[in-house]
PDB file of N, CA and C in Angstrom:
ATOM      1  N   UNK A   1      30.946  33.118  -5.515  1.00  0.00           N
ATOM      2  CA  UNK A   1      30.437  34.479  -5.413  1.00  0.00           C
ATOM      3  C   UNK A   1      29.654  34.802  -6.670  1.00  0.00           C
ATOM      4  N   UNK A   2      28.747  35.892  -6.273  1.00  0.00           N
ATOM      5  CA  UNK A   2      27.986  35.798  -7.738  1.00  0.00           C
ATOM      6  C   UNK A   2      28.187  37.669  -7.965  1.00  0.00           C
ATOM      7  N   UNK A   3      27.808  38.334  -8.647  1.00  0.00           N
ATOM      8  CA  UNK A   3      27.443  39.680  -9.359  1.00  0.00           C
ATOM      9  C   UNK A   3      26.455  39.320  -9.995  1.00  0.00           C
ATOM     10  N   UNK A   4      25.341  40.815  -9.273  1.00  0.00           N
ATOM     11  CA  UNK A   4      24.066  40.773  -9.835  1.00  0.00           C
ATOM     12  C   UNK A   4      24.036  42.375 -10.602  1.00  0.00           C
ATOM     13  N   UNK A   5      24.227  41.768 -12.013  1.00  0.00           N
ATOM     14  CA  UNK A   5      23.738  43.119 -12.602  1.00  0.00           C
ATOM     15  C   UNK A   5      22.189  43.733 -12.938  1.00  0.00           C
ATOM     16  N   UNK A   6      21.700  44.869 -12.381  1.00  0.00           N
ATOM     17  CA  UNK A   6      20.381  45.375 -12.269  1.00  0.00           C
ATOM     18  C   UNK A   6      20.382  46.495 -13.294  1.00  0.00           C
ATOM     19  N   UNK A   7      18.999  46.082 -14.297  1.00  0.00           N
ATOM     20  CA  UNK A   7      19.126  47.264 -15.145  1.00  0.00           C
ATOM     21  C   UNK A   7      17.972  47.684 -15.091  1.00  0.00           C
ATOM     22  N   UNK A   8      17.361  49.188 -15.023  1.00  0.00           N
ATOM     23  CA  UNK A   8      16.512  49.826 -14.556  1.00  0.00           C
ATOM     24  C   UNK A   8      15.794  49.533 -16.548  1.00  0.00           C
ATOM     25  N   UNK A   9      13.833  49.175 -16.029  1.00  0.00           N
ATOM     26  CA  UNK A   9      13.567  48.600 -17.343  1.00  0.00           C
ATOM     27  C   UNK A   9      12.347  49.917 -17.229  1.00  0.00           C
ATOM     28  N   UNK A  10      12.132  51.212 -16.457  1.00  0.00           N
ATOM     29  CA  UNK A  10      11.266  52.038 -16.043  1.00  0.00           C
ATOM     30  C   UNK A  10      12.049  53.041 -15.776  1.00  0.00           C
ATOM     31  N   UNK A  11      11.444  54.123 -15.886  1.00  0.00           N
ATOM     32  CA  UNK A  11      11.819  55.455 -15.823  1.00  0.00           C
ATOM     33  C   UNK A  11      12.291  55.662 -14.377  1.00  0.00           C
ATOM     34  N   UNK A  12      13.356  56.956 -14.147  1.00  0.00           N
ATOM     35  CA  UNK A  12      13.580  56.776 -12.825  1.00  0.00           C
ATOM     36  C   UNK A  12      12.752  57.265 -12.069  1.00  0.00           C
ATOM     37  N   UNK A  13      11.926  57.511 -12.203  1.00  0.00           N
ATOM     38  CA  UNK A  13      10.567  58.689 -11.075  1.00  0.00           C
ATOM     39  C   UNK A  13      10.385  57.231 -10.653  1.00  0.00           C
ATOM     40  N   UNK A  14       9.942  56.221 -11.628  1.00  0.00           N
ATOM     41  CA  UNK A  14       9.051  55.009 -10.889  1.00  0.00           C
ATOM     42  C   UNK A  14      10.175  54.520 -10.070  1.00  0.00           C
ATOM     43  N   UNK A  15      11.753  54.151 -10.207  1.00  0.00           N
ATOM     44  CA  UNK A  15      12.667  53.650  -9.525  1.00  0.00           C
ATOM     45  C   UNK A  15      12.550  54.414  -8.820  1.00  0.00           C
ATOM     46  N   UNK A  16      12.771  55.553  -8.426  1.00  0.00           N
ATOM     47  CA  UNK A  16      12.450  56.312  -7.486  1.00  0.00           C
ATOM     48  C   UNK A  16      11.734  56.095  -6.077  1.00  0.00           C
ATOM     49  N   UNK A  17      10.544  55.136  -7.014  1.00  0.00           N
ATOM     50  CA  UNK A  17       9.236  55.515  -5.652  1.00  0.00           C
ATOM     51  C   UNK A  17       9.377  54.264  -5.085  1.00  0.00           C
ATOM     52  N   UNK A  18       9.966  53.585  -5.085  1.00  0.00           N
ATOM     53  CA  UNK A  18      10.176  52.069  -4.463  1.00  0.00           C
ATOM     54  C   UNK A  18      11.975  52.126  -3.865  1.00  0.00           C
ATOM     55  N   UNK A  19      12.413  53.520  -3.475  1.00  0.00           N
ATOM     56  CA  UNK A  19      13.966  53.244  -3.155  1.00  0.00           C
ATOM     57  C   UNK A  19      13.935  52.965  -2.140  1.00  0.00           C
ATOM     58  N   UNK A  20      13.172  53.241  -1.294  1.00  0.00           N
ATOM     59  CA  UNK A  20      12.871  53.041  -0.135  1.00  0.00           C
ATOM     60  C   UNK A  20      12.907  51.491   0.410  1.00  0.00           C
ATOM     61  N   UNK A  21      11.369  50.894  -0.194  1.00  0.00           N
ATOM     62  CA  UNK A  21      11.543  49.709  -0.009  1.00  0.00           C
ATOM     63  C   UNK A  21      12.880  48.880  -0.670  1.00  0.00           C
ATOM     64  N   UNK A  22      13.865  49.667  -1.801  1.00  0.00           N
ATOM     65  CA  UNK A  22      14.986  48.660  -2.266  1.00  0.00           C
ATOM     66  C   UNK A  22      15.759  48.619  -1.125  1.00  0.00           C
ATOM     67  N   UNK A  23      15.917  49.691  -0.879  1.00  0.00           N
ATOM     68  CA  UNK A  23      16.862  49.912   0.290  1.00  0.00           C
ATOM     69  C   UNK A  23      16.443  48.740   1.403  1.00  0.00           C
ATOM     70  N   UNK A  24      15.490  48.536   1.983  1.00  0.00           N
ATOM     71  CA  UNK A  24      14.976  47.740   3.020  1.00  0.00           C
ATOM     72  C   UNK A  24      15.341  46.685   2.383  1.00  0.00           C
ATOM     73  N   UNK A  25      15.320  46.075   1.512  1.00  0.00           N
ATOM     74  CA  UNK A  25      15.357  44.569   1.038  1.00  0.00           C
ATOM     75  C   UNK A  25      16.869  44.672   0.952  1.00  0.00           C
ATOM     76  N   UNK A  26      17.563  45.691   0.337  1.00  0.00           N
ATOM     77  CA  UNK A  26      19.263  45.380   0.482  1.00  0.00           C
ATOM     78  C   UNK A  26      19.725  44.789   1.969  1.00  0.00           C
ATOM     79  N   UNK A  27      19.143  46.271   3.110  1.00  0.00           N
ATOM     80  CA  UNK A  27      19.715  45.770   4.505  1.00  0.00           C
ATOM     81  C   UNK A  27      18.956  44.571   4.859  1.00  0.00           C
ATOM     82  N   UNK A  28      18.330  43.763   4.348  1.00  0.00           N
ATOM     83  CA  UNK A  28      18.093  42.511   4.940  1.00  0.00           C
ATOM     84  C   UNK A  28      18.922  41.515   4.421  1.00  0.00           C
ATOM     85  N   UNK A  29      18.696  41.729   3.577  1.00  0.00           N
ATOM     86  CA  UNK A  29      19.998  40.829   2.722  1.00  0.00           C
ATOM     87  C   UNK A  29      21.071  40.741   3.563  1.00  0.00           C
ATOM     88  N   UNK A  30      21.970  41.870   3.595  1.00  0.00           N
ATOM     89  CA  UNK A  30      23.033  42.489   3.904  1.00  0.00           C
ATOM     90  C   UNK A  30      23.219  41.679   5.560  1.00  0.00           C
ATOM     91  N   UNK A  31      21.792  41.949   6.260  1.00  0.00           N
ATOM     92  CA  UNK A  31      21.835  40.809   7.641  1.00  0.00           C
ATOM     93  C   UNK A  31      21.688  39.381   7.482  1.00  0.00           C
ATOM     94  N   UNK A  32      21.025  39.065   6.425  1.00  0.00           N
ATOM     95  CA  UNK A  32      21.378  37.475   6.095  1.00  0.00           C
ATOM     96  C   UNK A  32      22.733  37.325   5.977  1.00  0.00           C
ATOM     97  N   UNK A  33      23.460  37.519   5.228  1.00  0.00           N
ATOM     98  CA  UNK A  33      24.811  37.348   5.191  1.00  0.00           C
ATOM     99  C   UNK A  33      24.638  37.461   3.124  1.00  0.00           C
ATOM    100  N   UNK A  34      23.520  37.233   3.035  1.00  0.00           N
ATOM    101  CA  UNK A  34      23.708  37.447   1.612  1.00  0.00           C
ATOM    102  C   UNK A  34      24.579  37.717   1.024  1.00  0.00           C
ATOM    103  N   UNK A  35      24.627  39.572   0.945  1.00  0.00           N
ATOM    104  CA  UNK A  35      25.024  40.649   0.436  1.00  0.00           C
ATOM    105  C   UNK A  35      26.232  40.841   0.452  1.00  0.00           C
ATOM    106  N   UNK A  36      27.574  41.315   0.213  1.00  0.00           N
ATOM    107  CA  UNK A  36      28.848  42.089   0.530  1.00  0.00           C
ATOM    108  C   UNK A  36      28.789  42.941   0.320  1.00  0.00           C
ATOM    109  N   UNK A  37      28.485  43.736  -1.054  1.00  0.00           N
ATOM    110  CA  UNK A  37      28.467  45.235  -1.663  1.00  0.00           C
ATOM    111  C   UNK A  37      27.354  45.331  -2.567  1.00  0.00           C
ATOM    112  N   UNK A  38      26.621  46.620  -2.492  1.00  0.00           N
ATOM    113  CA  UNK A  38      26.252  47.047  -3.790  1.00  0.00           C
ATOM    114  C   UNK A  38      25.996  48.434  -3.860  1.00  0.00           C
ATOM    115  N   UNK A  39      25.006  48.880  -4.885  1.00  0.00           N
ATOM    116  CA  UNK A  39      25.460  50.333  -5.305  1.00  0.00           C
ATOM    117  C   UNK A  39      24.872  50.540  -6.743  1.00  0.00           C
ATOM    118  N   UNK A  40      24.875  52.065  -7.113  1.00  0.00           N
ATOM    119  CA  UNK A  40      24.508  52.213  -8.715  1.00  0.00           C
ATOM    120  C   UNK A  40      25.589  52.420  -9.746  1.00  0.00           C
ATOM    121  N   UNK A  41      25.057  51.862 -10.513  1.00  0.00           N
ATOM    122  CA  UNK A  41      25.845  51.971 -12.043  1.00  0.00           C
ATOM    123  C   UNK A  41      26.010  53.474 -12.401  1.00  0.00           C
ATOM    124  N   UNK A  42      26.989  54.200 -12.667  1.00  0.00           N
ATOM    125  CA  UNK A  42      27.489  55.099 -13.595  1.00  0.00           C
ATOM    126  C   UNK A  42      27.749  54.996 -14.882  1.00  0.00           C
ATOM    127  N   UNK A  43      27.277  55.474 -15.540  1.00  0.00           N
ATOM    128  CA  UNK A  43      25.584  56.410 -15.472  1.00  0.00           C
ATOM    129  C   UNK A  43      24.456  55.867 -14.667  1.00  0.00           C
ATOM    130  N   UNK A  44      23.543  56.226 -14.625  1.00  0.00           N
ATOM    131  CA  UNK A  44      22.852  55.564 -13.086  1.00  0.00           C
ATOM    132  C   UNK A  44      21.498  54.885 -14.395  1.00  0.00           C
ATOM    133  N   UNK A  45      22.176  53.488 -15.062  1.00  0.00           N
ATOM    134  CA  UNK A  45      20.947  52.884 -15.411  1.00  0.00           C
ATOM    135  C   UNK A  45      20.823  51.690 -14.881  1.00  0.00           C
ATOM    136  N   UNK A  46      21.345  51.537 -13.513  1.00  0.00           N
ATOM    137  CA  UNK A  46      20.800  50.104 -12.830  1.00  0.00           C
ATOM    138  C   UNK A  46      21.439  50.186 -11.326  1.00  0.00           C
ATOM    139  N   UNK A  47      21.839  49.134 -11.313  1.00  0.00           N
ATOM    140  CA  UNK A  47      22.664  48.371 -10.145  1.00  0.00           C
ATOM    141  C   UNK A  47      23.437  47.586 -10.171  1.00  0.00           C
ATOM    142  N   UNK A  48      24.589  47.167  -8.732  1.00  0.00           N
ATOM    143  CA  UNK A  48      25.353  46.519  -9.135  1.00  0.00           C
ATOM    144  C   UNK A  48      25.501  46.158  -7.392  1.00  0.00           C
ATOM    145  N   UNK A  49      25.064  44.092  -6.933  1.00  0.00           N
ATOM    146  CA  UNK A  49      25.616  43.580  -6.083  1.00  0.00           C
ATOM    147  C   UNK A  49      26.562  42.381  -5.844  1.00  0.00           C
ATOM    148  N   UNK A  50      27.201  42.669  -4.829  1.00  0.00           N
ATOM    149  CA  UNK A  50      28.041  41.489  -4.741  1.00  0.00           C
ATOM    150  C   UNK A  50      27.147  40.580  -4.115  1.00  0.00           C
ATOM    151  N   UNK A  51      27.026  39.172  -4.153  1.00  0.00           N
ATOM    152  CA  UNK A  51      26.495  38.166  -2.873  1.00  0.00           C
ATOM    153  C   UNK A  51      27.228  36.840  -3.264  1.00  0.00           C
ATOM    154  N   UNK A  52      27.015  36.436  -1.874  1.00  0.00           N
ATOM    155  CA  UNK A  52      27.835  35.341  -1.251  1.00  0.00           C
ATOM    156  C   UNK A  52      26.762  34.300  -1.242  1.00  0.00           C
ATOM    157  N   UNK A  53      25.851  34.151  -1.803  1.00  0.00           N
ATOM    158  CA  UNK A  53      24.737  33.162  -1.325  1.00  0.00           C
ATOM    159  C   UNK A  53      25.412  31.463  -1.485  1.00  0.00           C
ATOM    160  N   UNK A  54      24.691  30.624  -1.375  1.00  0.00           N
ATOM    161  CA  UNK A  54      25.161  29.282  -1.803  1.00  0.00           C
ATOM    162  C   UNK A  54      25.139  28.614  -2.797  1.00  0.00           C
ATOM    163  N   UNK A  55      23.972  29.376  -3.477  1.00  0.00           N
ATOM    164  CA  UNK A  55      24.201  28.880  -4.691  1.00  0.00           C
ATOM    165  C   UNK A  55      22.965  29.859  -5.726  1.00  0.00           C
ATOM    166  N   UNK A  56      23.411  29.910  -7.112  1.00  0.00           N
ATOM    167  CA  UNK A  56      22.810  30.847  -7.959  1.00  0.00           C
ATOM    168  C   UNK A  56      21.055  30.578  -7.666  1.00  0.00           C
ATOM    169  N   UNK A  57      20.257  29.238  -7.572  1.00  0.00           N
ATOM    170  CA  UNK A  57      18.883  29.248  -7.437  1.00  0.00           C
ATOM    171  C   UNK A  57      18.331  30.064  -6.081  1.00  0.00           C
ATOM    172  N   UNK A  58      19.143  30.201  -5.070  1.00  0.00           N
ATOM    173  CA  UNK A  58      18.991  30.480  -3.890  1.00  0.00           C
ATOM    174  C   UNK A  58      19.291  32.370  -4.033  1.00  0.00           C
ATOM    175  N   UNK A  59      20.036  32.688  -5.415  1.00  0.00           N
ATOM    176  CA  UNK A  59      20.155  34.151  -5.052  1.00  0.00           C
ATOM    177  C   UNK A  59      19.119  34.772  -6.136  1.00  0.00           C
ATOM    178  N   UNK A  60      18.671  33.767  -6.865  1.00  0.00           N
ATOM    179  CA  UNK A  60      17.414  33.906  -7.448  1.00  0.00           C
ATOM    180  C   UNK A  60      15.978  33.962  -7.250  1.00  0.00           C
ATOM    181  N   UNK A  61      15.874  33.268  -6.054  1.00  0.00           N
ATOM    182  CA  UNK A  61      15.238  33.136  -5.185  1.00  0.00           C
ATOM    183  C   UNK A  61      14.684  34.811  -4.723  1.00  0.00           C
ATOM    184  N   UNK A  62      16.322  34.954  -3.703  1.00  0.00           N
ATOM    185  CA  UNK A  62      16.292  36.432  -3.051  1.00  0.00           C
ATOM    186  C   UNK A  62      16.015  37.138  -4.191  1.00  0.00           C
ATOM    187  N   UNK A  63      16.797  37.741  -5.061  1.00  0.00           N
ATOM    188  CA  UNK A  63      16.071  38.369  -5.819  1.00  0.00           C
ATOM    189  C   UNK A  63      14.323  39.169  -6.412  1.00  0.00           C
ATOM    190  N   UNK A  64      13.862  37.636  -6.082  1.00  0.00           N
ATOM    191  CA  UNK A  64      12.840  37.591  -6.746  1.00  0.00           C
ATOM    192  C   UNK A  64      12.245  38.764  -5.882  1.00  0.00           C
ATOM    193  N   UNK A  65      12.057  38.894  -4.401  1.00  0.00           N
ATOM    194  CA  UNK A  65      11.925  39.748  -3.824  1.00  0.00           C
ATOM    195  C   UNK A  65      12.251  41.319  -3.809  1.00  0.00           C
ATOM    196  N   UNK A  66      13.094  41.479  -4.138  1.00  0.00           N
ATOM    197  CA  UNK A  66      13.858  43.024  -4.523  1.00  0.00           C
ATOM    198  C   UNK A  66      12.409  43.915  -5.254  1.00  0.00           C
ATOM    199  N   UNK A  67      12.236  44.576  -4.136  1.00  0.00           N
ATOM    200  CA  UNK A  67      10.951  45.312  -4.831  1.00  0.00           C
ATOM    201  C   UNK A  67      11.152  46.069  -6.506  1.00  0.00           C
ATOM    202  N   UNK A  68      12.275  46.104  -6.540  1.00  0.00           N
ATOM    203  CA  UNK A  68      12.487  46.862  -7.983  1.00  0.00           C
ATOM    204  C   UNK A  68      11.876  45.666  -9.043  1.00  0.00           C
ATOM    205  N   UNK A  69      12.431  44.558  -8.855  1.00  0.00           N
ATOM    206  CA  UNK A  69      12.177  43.140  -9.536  1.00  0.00           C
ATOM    207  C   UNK A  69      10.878  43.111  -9.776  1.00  0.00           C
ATOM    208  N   UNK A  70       9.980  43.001  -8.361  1.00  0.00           N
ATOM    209  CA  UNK A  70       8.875  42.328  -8.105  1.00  0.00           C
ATOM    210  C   UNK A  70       7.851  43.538  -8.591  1.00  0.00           C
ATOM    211  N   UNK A  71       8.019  44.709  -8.660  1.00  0.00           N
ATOM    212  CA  UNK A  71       7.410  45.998  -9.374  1.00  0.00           C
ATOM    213  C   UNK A  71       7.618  45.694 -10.859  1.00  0.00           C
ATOM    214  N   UNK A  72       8.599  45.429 -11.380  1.00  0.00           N
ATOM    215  CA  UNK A  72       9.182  45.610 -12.924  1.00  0.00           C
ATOM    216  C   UNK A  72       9.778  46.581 -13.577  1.00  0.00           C
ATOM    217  N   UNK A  73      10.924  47.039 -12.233  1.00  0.00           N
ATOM    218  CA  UNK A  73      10.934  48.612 -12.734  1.00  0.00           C
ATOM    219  C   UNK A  73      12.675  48.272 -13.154  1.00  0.00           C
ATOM    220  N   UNK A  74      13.051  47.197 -12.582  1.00  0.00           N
ATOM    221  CA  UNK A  74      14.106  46.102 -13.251  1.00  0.00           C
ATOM    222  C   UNK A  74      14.319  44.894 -13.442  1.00  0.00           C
ATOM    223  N   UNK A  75      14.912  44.694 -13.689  1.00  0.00           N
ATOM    224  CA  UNK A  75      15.752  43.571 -14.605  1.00  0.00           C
ATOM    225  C   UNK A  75      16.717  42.714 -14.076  1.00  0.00           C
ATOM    226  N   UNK A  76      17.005  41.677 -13.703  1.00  0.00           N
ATOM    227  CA  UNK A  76      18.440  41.407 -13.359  1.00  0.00           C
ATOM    228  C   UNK A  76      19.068  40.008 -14.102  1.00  0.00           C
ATOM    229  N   UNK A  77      20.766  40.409 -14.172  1.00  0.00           N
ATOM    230  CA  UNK A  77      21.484  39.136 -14.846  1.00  0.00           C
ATOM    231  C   UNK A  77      22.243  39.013 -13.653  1.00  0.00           C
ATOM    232  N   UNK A  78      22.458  37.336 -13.196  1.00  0.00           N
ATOM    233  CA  UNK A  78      23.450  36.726 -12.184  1.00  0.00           C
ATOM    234  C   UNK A  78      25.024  36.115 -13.226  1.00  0.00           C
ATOM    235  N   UNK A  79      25.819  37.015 -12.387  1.00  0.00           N
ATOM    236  CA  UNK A  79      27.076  36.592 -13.214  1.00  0.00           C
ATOM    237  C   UNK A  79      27.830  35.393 -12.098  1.00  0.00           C
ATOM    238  N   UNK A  80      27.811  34.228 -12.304  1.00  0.00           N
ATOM    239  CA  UNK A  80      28.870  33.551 -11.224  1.00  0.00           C
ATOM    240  C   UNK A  80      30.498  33.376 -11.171  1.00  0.00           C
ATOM    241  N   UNK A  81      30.928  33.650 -10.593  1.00  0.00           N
ATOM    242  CA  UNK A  81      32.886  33.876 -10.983  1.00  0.00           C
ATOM    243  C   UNK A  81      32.837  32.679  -9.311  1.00  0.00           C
ATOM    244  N   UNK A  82      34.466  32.139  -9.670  1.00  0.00           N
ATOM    245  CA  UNK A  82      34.931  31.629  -8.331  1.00  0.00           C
ATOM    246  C   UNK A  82      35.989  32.397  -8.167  1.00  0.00           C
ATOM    247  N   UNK A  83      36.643  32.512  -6.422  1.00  0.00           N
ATOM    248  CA  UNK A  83      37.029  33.271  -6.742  1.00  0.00           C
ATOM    249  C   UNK A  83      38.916  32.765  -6.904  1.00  0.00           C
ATOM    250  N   UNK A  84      39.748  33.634  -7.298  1.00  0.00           N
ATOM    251  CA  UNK A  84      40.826  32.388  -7.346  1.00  0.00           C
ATOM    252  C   UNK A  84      42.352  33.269  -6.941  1.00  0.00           C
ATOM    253  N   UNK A  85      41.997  34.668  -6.486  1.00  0.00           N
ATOM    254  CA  UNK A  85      42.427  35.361  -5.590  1.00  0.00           C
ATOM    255  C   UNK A  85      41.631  36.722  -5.026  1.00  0.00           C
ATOM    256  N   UNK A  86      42.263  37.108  -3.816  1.00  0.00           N
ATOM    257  CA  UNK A  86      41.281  38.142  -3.083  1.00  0.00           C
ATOM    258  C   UNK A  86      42.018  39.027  -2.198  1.00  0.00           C
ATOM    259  N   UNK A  87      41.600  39.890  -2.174  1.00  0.00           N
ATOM    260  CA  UNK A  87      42.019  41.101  -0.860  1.00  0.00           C
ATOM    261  C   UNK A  87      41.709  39.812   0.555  1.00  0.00           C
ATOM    262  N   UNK A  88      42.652  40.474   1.382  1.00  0.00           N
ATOM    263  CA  UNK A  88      42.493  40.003   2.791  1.00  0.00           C
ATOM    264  C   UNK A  88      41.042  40.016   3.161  1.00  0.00           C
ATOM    265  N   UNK A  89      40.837  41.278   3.297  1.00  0.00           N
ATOM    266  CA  UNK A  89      39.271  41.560   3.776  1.00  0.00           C
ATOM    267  C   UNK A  89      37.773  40.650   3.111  1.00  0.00           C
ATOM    268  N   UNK A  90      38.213  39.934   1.579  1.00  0.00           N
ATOM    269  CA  UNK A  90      37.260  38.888   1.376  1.00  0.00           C
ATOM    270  C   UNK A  90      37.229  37.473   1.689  1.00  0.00           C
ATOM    271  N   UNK A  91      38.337  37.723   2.320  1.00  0.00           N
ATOM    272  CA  UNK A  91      38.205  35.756   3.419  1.00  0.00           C
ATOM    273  C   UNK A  91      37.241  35.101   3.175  1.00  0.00           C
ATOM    274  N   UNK A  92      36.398  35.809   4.082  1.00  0.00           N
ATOM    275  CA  UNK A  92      35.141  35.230   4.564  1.00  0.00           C
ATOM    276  C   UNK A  92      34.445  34.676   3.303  1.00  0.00           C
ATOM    277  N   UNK A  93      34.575  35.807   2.124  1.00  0.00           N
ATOM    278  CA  UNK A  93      33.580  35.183   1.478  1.00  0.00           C
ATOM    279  C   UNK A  93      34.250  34.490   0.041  1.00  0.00           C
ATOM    280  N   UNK A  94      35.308  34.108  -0.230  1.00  0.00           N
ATOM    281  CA  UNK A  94      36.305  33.529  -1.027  1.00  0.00           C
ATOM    282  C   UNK A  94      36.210  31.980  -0.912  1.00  0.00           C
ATOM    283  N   UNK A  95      36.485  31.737  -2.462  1.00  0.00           N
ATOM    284  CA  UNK A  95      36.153  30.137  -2.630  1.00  0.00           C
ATOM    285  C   UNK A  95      37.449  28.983  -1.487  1.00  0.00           C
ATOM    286  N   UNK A  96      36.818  28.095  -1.055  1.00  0.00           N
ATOM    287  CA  UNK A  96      38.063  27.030  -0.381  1.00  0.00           C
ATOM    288  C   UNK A  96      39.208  27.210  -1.507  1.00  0.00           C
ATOM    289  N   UNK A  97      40.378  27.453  -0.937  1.00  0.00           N
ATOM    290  CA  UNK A  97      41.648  27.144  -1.443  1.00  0.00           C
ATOM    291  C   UNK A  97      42.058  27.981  -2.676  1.00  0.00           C
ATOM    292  N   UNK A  98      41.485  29.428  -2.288  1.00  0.00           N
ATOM    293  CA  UNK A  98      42.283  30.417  -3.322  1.00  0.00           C
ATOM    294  C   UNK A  98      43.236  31.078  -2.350  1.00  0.00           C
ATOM    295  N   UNK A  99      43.915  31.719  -2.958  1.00  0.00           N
ATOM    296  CA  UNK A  99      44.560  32.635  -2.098  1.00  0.00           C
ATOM    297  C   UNK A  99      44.492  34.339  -2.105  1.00  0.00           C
ATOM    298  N   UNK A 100      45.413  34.746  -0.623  1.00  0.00           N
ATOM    299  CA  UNK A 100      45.161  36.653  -0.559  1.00  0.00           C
ATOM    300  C   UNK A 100      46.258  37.032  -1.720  1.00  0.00           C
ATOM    301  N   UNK A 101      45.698  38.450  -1.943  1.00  0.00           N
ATOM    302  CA  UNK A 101      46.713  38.880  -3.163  1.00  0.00           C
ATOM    303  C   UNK A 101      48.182  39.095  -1.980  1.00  0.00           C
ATOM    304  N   UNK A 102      49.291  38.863  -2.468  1.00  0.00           N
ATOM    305  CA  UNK A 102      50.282  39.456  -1.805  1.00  0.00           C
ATOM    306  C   UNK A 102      50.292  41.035  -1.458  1.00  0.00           C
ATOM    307  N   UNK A 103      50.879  41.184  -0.616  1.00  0.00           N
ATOM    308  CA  UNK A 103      50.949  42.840  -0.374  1.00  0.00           C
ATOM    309  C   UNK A 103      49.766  43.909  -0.025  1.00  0.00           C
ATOM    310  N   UNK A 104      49.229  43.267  -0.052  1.00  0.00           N
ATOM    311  CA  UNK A 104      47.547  44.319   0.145  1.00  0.00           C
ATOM    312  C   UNK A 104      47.776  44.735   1.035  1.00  0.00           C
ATOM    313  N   UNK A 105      47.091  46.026   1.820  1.00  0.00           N
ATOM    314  CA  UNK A 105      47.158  46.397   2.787  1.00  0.00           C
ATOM    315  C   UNK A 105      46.105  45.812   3.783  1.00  0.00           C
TER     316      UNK A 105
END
């Protein structure tokens, strides 16, 4: 699994005028299977996604696309973690042979 931290490198009027198209490039993602979560940073100076891709060149790849990216109105760092326990609900996207946390709901 990777975390993509997004840091806004432009004022927000300009982030602003491309949310639209971010938004469109998230839900595609999100239908690739890319995506799991994302969302803004509090205080709101970036972003923050989960993805499942296969491998870091391939979510670099996607990335590159993210109109915020491809404008310059951000920035992004790929953090890679495995994962080595998880809520039930991340099965799907959890490394071979970790396990669920006990007790979760």
């Amino acid at each position: 699994m990777f975390v993509v931290l997004l840091k806004y490198t432009k004022p927000l009027a300009e982030v602003d005028a491309l949310m639209k198209d971010h938004v469109r490039f998230l839900e595609q993602c999100y239908s690739s299977g890319a995506f799991v979560a994302s969302g803004r940073q509090v205080p709101r100076t970036g972003g923050v996604i989960i993805a499942a891709t296969q491998s870091r060149d391939e979510l670099e790849e996607i990335m590159s696309y993210d109109p915020f990216v491809r404008e310059g109105v951000a920035a992004f760092e790929i953090i890679e973690f495995r994962t080595s326990l998880h809520h039930p609900c991340l099965k799907p996207f959890a490394d071979p042979g970790t396990r669920v946390a006990k007790d979760t709901p």
